[in-house]
PDB file of N, CA and C in Angstrom:
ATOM      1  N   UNK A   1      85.562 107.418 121.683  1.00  0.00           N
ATOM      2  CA  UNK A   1      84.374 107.898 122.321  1.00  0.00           C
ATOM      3  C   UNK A   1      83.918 109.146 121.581  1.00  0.00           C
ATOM      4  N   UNK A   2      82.647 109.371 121.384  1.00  0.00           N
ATOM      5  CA  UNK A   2      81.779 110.474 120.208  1.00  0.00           C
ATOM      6  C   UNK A   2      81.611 111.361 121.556  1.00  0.00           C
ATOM      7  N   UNK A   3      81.589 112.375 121.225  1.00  0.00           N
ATOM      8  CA  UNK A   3      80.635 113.454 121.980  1.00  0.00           C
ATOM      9  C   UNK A   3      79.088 112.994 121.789  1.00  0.00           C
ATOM     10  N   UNK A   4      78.685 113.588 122.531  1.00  0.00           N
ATOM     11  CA  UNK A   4      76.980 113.458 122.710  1.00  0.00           C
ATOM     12  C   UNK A   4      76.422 114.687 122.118  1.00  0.00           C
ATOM     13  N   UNK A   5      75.617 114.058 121.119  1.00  0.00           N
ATOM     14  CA  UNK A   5      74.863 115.640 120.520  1.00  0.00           C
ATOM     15  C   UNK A   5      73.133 115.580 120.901  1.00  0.00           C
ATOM     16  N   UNK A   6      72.276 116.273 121.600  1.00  0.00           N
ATOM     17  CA  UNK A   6      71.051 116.319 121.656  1.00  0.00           C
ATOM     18  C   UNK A   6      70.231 116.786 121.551  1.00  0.00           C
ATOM     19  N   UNK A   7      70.285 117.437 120.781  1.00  0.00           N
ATOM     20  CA  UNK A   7      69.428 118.452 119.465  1.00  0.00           C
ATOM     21  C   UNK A   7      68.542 117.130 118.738  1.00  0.00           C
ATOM     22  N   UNK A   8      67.316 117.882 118.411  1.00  0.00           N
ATOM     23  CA  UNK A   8      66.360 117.014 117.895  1.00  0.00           C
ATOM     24  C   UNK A   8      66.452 117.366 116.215  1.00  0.00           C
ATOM     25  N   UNK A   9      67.182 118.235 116.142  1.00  0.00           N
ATOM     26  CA  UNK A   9      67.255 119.124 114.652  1.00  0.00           C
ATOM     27  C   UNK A   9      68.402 117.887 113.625  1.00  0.00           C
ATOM     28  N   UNK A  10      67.524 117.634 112.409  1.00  0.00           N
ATOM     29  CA  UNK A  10      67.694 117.451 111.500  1.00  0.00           C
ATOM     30  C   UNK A  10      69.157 117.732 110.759  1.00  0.00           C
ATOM     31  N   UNK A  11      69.618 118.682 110.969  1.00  0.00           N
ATOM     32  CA  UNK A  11      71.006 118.837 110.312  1.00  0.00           C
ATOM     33  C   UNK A  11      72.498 118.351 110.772  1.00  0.00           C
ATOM     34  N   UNK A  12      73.162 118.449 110.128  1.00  0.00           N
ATOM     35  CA  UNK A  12      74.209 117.214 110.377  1.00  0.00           C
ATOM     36  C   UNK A  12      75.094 118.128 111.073  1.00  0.00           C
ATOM     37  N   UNK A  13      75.976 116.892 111.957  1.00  0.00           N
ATOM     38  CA  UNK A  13      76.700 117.768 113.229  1.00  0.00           C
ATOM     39  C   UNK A  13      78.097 116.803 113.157  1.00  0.00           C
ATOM     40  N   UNK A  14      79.314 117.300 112.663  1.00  0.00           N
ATOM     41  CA  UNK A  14      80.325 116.828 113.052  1.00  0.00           C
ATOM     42  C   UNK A  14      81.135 116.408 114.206  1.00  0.00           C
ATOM     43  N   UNK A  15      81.195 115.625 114.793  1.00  0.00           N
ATOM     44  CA  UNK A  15      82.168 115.249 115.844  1.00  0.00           C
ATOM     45  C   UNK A  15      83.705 114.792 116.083  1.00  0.00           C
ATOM     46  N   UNK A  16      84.623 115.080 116.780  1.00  0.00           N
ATOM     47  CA  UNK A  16      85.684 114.430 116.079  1.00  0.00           C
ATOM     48  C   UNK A  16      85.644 113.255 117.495  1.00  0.00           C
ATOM     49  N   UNK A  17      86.198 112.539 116.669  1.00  0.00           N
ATOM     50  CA  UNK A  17      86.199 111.186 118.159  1.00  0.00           C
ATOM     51  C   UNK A  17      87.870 111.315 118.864  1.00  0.00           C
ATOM     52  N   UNK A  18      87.480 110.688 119.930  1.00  0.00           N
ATOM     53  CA  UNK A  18      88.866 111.271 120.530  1.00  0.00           C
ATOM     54  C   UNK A  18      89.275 109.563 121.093  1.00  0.00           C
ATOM     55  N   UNK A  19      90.485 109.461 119.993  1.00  0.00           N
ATOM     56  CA  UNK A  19      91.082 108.742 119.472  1.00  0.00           C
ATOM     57  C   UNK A  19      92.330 108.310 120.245  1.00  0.00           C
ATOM     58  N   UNK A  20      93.527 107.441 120.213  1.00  0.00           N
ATOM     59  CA  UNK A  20      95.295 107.442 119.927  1.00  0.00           C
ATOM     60  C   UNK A  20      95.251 108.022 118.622  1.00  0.00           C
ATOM     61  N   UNK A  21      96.996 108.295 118.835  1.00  0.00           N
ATOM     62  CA  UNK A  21      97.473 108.881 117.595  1.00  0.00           C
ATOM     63  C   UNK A  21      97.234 107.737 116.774  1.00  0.00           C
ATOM     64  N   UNK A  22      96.864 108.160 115.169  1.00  0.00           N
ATOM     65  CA  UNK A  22      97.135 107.174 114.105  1.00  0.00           C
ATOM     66  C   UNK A  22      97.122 107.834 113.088  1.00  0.00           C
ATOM     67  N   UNK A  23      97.255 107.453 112.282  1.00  0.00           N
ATOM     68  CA  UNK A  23      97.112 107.831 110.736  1.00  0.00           C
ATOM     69  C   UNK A  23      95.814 107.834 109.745  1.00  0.00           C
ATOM     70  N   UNK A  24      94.545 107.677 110.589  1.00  0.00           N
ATOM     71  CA  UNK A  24      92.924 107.949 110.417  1.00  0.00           C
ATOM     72  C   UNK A  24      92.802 108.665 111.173  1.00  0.00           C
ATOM     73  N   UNK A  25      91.731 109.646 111.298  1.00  0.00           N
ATOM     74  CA  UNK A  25      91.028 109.999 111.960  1.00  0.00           C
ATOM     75  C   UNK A  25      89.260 110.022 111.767  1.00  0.00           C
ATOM     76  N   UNK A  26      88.853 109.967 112.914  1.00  0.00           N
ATOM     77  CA  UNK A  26      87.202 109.729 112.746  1.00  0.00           C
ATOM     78  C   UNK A  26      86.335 110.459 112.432  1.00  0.00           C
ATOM     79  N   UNK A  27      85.290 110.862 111.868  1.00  0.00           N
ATOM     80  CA  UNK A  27      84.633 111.823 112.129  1.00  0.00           C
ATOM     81  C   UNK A  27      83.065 110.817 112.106  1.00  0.00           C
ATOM     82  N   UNK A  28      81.773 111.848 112.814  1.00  0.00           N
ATOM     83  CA  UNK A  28      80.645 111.079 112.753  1.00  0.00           C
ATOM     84  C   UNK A  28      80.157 112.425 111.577  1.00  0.00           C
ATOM     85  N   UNK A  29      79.006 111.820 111.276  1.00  0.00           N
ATOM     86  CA  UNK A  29      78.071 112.801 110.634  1.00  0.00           C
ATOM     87  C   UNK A  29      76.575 112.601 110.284  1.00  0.00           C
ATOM     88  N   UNK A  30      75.870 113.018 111.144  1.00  0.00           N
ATOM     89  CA  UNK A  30      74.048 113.066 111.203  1.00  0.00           C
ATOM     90  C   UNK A  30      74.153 113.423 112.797  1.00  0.00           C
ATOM     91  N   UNK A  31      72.925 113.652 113.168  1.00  0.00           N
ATOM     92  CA  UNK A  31      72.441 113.902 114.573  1.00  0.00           C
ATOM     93  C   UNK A  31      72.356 112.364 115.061  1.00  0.00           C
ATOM     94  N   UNK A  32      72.290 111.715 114.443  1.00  0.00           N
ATOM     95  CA  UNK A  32      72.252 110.554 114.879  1.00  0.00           C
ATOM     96  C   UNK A  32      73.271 109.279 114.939  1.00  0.00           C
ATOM     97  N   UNK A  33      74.461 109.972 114.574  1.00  0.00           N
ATOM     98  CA  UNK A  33      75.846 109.140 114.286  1.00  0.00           C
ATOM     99  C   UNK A  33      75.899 107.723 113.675  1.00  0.00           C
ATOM    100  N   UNK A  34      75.058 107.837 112.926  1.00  0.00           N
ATOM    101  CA  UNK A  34      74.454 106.568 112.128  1.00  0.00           C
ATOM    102  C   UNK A  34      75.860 106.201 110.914  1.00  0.00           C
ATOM    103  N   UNK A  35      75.955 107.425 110.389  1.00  0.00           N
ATOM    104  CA  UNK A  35      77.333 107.025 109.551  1.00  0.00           C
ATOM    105  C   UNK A  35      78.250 107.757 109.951  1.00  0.00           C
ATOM    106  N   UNK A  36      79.310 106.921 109.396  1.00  0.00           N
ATOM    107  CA  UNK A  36      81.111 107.337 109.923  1.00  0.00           C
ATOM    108  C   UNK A  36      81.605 107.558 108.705  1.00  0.00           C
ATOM    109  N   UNK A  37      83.315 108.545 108.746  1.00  0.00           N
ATOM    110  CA  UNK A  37      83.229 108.646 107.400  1.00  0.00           C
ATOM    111  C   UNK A  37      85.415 108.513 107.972  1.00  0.00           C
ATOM    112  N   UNK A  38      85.718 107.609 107.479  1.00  0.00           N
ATOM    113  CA  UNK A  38      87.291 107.877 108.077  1.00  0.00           C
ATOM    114  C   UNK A  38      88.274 108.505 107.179  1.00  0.00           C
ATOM    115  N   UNK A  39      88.889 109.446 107.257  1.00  0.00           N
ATOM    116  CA  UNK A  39      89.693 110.601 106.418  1.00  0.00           C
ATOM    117  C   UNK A  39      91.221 110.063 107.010  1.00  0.00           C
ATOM    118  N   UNK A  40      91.763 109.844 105.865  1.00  0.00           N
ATOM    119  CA  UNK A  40      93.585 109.300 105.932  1.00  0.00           C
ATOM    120  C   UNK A  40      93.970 110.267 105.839  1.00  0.00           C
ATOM    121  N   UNK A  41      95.186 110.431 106.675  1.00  0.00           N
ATOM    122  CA  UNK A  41      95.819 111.844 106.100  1.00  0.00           C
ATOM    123  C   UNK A  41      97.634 110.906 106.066  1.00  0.00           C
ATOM    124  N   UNK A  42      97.688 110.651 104.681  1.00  0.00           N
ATOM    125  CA  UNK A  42      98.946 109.762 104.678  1.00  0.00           C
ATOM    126  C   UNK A  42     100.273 110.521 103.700  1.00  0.00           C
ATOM    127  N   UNK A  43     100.333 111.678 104.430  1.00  0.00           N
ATOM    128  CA  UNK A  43     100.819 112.605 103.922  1.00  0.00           C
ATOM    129  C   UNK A  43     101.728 113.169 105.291  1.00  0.00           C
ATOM    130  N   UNK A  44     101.561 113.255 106.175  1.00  0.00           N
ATOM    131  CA  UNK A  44     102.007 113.584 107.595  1.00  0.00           C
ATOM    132  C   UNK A  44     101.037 112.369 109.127  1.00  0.00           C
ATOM    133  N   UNK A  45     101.071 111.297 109.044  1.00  0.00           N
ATOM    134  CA  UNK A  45     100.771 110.927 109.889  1.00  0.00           C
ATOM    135  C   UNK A  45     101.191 111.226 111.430  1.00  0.00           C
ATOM    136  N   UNK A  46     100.343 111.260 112.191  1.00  0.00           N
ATOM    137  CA  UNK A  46     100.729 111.024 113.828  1.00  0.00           C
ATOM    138  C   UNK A  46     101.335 110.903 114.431  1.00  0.00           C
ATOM    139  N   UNK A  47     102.445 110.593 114.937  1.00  0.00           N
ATOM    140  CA  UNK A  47     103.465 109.889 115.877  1.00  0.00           C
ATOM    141  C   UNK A  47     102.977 109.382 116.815  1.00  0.00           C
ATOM    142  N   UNK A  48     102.648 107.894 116.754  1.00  0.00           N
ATOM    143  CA  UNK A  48     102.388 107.398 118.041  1.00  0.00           C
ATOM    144  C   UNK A  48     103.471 107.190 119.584  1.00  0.00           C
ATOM    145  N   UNK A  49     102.766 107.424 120.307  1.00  0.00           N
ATOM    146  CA  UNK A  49     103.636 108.202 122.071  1.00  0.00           C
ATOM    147  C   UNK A  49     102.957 107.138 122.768  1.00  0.00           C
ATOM    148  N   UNK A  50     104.059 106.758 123.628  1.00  0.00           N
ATOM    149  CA  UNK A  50     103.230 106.001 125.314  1.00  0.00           C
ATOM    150  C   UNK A  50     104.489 106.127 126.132  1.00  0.00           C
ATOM    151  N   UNK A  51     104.114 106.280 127.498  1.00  0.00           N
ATOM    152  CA  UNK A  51     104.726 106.208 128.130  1.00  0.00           C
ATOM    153  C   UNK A  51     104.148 104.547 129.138  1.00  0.00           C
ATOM    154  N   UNK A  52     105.170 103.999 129.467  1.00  0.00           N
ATOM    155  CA  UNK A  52     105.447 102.320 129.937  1.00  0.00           C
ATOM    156  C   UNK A  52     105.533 102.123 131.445  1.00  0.00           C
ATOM    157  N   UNK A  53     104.687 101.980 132.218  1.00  0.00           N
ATOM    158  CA  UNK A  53     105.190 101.756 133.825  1.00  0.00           C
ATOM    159  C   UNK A  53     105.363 100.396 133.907  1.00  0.00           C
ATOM    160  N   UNK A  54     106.973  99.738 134.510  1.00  0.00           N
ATOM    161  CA  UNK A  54     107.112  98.526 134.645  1.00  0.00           C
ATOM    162  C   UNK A  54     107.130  98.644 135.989  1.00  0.00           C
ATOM    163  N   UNK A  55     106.948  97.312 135.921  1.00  0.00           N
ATOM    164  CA  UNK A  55     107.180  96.385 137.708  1.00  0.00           C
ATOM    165  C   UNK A  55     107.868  95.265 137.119  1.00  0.00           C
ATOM    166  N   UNK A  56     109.584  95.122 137.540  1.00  0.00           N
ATOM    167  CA  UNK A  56     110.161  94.227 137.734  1.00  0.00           C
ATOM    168  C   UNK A  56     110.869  93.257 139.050  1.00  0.00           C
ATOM    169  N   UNK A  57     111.380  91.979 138.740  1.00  0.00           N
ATOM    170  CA  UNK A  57     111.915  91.568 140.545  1.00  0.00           C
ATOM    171  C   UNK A  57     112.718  92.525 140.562  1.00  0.00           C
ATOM    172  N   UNK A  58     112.699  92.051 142.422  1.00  0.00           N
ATOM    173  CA  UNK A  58     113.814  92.392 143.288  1.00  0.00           C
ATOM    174  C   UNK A  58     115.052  93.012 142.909  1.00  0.00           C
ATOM    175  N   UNK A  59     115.400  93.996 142.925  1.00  0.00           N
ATOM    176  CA  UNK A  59     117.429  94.265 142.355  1.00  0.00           C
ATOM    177  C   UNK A  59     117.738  94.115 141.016  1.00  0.00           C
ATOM    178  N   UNK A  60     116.575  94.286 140.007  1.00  0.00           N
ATOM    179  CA  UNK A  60     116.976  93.936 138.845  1.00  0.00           C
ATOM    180  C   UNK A  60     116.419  95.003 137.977  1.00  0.00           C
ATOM    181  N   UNK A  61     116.285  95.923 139.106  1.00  0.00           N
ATOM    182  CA  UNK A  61     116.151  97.383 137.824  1.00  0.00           C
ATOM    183  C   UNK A  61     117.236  98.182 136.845  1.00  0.00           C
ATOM    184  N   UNK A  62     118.585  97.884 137.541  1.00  0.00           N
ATOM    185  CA  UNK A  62     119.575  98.881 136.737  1.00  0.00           C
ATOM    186  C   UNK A  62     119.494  97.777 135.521  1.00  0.00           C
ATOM    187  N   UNK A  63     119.485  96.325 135.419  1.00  0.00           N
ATOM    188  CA  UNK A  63     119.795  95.433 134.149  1.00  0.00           C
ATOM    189  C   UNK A  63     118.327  95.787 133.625  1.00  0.00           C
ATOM    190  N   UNK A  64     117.508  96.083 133.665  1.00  0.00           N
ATOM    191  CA  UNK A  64     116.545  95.992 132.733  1.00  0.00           C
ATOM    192  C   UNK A  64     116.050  96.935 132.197  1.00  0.00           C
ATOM    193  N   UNK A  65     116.530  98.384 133.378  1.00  0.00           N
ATOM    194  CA  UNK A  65     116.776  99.676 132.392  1.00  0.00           C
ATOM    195  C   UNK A  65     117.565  99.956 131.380  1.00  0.00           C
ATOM    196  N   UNK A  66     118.926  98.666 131.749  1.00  0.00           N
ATOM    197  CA  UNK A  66     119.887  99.045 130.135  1.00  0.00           C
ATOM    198  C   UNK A  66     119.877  98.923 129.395  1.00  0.00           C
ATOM    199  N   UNK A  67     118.663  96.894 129.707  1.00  0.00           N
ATOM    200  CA  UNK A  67     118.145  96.563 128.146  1.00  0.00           C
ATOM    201  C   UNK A  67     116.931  97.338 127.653  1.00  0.00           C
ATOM    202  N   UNK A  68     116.036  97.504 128.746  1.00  0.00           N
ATOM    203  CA  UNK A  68     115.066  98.759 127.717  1.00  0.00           C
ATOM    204  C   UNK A  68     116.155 100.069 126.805  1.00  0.00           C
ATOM    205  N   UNK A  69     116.739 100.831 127.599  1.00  0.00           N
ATOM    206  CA  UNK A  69     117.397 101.939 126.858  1.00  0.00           C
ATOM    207  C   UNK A  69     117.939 101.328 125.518  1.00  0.00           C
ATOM    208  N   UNK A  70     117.960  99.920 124.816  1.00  0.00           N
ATOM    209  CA  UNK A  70     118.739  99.503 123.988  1.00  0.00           C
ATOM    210  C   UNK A  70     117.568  99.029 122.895  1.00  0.00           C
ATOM    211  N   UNK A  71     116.091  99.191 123.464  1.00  0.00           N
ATOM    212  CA  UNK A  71     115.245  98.891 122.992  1.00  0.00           C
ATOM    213  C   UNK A  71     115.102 100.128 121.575  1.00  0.00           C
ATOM    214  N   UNK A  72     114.522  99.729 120.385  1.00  0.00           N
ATOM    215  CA  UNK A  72     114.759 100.779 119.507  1.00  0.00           C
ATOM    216  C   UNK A  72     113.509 101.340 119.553  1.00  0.00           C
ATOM    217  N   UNK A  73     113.040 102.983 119.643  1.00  0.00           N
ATOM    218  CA  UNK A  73     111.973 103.194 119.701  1.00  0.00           C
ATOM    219  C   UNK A  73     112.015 104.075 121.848  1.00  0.00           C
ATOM    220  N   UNK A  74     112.885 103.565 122.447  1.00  0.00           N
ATOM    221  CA  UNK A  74     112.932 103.896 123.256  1.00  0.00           C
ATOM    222  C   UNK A  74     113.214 105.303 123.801  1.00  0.00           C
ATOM    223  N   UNK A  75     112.816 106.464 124.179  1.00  0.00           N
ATOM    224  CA  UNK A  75     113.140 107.780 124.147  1.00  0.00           C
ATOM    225  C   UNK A  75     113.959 107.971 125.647  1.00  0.00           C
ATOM    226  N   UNK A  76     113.538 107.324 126.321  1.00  0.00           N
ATOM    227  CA  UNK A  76     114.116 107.456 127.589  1.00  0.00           C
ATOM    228  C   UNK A  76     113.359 106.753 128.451  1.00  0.00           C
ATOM    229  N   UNK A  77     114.333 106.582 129.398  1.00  0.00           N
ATOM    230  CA  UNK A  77     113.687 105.018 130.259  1.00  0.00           C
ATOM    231  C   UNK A  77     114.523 105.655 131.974  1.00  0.00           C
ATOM    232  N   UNK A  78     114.382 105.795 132.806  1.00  0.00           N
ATOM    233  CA  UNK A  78     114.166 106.155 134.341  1.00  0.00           C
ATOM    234  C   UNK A  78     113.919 104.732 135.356  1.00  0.00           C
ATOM    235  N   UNK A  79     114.487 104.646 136.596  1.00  0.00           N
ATOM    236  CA  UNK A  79     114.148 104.368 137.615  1.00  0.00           C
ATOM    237  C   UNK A  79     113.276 104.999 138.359  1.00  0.00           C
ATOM    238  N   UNK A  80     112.647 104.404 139.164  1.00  0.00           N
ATOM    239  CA  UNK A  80     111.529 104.975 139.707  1.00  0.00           C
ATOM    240  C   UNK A  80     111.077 104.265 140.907  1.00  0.00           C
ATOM    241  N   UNK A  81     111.108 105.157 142.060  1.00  0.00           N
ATOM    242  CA  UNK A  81     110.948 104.746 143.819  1.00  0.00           C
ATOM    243  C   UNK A  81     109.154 104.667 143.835  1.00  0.00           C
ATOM    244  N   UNK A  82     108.438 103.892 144.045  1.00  0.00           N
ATOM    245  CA  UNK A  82     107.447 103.776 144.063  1.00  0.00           C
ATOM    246  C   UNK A  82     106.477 103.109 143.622  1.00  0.00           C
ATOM    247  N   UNK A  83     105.323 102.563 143.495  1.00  0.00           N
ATOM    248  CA  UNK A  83     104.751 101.424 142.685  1.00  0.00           C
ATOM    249  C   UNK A  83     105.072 100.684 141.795  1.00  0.00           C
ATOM    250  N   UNK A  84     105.520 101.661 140.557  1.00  0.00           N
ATOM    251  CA  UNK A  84     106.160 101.173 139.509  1.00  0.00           C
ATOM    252  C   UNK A  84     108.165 101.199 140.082  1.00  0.00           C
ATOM    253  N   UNK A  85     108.542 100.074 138.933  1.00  0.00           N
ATOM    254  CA  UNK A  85     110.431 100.262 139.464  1.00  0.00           C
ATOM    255  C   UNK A  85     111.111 101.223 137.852  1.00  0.00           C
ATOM    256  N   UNK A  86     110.310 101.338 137.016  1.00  0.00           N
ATOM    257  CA  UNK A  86     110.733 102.069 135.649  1.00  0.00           C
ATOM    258  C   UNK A  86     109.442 102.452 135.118  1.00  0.00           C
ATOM    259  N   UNK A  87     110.151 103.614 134.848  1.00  0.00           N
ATOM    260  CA  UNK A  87     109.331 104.670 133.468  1.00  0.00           C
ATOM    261  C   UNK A  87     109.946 104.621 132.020  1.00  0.00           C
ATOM    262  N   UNK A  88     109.172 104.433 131.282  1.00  0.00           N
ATOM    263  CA  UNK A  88     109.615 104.618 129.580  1.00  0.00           C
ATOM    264  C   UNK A  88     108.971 105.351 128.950  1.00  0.00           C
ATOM    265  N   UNK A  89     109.610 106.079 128.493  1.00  0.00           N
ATOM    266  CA  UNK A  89     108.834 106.785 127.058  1.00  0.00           C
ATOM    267  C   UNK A  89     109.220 106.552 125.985  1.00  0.00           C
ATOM    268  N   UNK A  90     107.997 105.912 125.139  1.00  0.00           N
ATOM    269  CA  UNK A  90     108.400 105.338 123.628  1.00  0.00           C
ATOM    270  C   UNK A  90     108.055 106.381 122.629  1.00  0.00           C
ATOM    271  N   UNK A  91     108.688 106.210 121.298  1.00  0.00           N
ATOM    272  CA  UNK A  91     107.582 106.512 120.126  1.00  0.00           C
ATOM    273  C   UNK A  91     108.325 105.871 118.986  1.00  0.00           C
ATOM    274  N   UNK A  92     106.785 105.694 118.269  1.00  0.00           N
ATOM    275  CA  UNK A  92     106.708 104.987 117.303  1.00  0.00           C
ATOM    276  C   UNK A  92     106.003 105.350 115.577  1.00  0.00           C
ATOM    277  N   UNK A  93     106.391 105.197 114.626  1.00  0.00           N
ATOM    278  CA  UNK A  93     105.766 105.745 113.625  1.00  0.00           C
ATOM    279  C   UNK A  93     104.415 105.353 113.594  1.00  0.00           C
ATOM    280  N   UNK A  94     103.779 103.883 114.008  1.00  0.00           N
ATOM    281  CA  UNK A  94     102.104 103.629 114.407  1.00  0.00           C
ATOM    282  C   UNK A  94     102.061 103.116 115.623  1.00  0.00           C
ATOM    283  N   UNK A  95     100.635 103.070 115.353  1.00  0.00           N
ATOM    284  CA  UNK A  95     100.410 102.465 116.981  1.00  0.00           C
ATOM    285  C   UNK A  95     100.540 100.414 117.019  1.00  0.00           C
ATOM    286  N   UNK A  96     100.577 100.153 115.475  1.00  0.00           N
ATOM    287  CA  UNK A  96     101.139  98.647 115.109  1.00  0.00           C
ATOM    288  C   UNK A  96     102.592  98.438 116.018  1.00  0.00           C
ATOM    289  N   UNK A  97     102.911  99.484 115.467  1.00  0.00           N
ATOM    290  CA  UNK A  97     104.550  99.528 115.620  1.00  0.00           C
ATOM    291  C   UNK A  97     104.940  99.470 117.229  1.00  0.00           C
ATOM    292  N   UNK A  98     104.290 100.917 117.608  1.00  0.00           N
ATOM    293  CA  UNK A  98     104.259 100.887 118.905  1.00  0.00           C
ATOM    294  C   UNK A  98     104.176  99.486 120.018  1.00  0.00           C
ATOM    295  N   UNK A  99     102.813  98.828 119.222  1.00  0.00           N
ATOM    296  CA  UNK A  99     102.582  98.136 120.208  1.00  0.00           C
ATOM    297  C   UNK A  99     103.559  96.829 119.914  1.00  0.00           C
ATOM    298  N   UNK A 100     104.444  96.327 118.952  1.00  0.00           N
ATOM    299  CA  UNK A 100     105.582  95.503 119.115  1.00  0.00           C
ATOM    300  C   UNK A 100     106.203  95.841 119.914  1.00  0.00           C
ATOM    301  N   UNK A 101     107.027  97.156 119.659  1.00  0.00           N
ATOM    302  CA  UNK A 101     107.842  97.511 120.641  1.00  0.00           C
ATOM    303  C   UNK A 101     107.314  96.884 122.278  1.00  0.00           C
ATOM    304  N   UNK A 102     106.026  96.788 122.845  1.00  0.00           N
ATOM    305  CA  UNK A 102     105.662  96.663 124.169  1.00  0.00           C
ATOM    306  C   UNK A 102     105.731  95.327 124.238  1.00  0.00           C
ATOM    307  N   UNK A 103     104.506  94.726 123.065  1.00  0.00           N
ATOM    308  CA  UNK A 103     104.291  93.789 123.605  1.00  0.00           C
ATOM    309  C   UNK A 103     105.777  92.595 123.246  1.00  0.00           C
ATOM    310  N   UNK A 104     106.251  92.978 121.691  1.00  0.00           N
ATOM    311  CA  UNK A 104     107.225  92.065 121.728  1.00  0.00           C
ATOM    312  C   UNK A 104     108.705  91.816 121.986  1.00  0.00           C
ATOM    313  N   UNK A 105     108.645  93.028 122.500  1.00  0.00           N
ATOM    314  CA  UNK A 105     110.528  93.617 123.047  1.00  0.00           C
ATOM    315  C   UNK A 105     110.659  93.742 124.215  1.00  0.00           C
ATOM    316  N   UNK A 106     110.237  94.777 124.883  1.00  0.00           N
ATOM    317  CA  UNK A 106     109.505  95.286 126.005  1.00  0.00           C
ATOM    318  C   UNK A 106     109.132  94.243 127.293  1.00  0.00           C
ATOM    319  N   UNK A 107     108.230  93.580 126.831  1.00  0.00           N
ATOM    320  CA  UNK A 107     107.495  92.840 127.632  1.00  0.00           C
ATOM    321  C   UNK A 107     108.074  91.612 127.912  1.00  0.00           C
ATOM    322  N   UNK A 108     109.027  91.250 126.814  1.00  0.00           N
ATOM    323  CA  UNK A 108     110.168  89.610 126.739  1.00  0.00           C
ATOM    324  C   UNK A 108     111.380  89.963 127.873  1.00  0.00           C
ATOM    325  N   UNK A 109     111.674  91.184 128.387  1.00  0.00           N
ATOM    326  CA  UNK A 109     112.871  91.033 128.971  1.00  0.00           C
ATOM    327  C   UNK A 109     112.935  90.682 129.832  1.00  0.00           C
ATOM    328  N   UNK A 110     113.817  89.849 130.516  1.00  0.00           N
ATOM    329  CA  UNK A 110     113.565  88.909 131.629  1.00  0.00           C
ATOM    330  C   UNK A 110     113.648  89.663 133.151  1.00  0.00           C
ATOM    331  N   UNK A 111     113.164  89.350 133.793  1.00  0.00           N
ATOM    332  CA  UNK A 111     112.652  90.124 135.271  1.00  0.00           C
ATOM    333  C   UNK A 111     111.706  90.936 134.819  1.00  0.00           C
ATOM    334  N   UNK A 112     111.143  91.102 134.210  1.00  0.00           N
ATOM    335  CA  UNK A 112     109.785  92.098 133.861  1.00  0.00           C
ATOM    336  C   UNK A 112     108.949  91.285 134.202  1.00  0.00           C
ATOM    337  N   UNK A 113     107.771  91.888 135.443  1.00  0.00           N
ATOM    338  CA  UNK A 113     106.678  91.074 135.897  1.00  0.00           C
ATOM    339  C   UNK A 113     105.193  91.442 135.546  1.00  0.00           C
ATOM    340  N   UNK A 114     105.297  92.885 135.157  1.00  0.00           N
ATOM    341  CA  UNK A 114     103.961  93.664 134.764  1.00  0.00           C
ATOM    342  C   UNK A 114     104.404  94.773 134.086  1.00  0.00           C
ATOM    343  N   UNK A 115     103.487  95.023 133.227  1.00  0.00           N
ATOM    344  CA  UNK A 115     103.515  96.598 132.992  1.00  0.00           C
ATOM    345  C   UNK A 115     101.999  97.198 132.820  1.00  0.00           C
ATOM    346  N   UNK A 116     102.003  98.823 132.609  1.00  0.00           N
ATOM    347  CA  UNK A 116     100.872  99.283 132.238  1.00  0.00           C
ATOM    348  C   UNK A 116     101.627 100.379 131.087  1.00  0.00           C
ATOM    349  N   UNK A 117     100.950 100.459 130.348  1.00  0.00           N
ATOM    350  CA  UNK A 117     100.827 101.421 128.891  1.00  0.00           C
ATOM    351  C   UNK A 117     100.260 102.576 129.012  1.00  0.00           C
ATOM    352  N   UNK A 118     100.392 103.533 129.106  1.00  0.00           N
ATOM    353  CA  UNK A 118      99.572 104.792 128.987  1.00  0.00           C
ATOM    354  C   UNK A 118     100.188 105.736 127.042  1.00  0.00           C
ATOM    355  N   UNK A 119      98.632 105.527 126.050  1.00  0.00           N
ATOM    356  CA  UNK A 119      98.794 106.132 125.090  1.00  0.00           C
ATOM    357  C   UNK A 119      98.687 107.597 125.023  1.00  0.00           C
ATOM    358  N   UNK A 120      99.575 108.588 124.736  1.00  0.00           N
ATOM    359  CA  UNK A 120      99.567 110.129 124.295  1.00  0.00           C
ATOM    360  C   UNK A 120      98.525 110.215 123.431  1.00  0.00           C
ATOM    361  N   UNK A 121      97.897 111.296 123.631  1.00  0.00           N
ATOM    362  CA  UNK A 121      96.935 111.422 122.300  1.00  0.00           C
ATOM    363  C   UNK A 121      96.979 112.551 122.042  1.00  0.00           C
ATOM    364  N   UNK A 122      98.144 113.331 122.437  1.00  0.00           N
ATOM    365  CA  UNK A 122      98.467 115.033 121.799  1.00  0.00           C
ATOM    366  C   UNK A 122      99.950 114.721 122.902  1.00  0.00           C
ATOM    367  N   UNK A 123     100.468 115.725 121.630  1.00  0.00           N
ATOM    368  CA  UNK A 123     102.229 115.883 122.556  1.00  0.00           C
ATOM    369  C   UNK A 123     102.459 117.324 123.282  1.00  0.00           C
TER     370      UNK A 123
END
């Protein structure tokens, strides 16, 4: 998402877009955000962060917290009394990466019925 610039003036106005972590970042440039210009910085990239709310069955939270904790990428993983039955916090060198970890590790373990993803976008 760009900021909104509304100045009728002619000169060019940088924005930074507010992004996930990655290893681009955006910038616009004109009053009119007509062109984009994407700057790599592949020298120190990002660390992509999420934290994981699962909903699994019935009685099957301590087994699926042990296999998450075994998950690689996993920072720490919690029980949790309330909507969700586990909390995770991942990280990952991208957000590619990241999102295996969810969708293809994560998300396969058996009694897992839902989750939601929430991406960090500053630590």
């Amino acid at each position: 998402m760009l900021a909104s610039h509304n100045s009728k003036e002619a000169s060019p106005v940088f924005t930074q877009a507010l992004l996930p972590p990655s290893p681009c970042f955006l910038l616009s440039c004109k009053t009119d955000f007509s062109q984009a210009v994407v700057l790599a910085n592949s020298e120190n990239p990002p660390m992509a962060h999420a934290y994981v709310l699962l909903n699994v069955n019935g009685g099957t939270e301590d087994d699926v917290l042990r296999q998450v904790k075994g998950v690689s990428g996993v920072e720490e993983a919690y029980v949790s009394y309330g909507v969700y039955d586990l909390v995770i916090k991942i990280k990952a060198n991208t957000m590619q990466e990241l999102k295996d970890v969810v969708t293809h590790k994560i998300r396969h373990i058996a009694d897992v019925q839902s989750s939601l993803t929430l991406l960090m976008v500053e630590e």
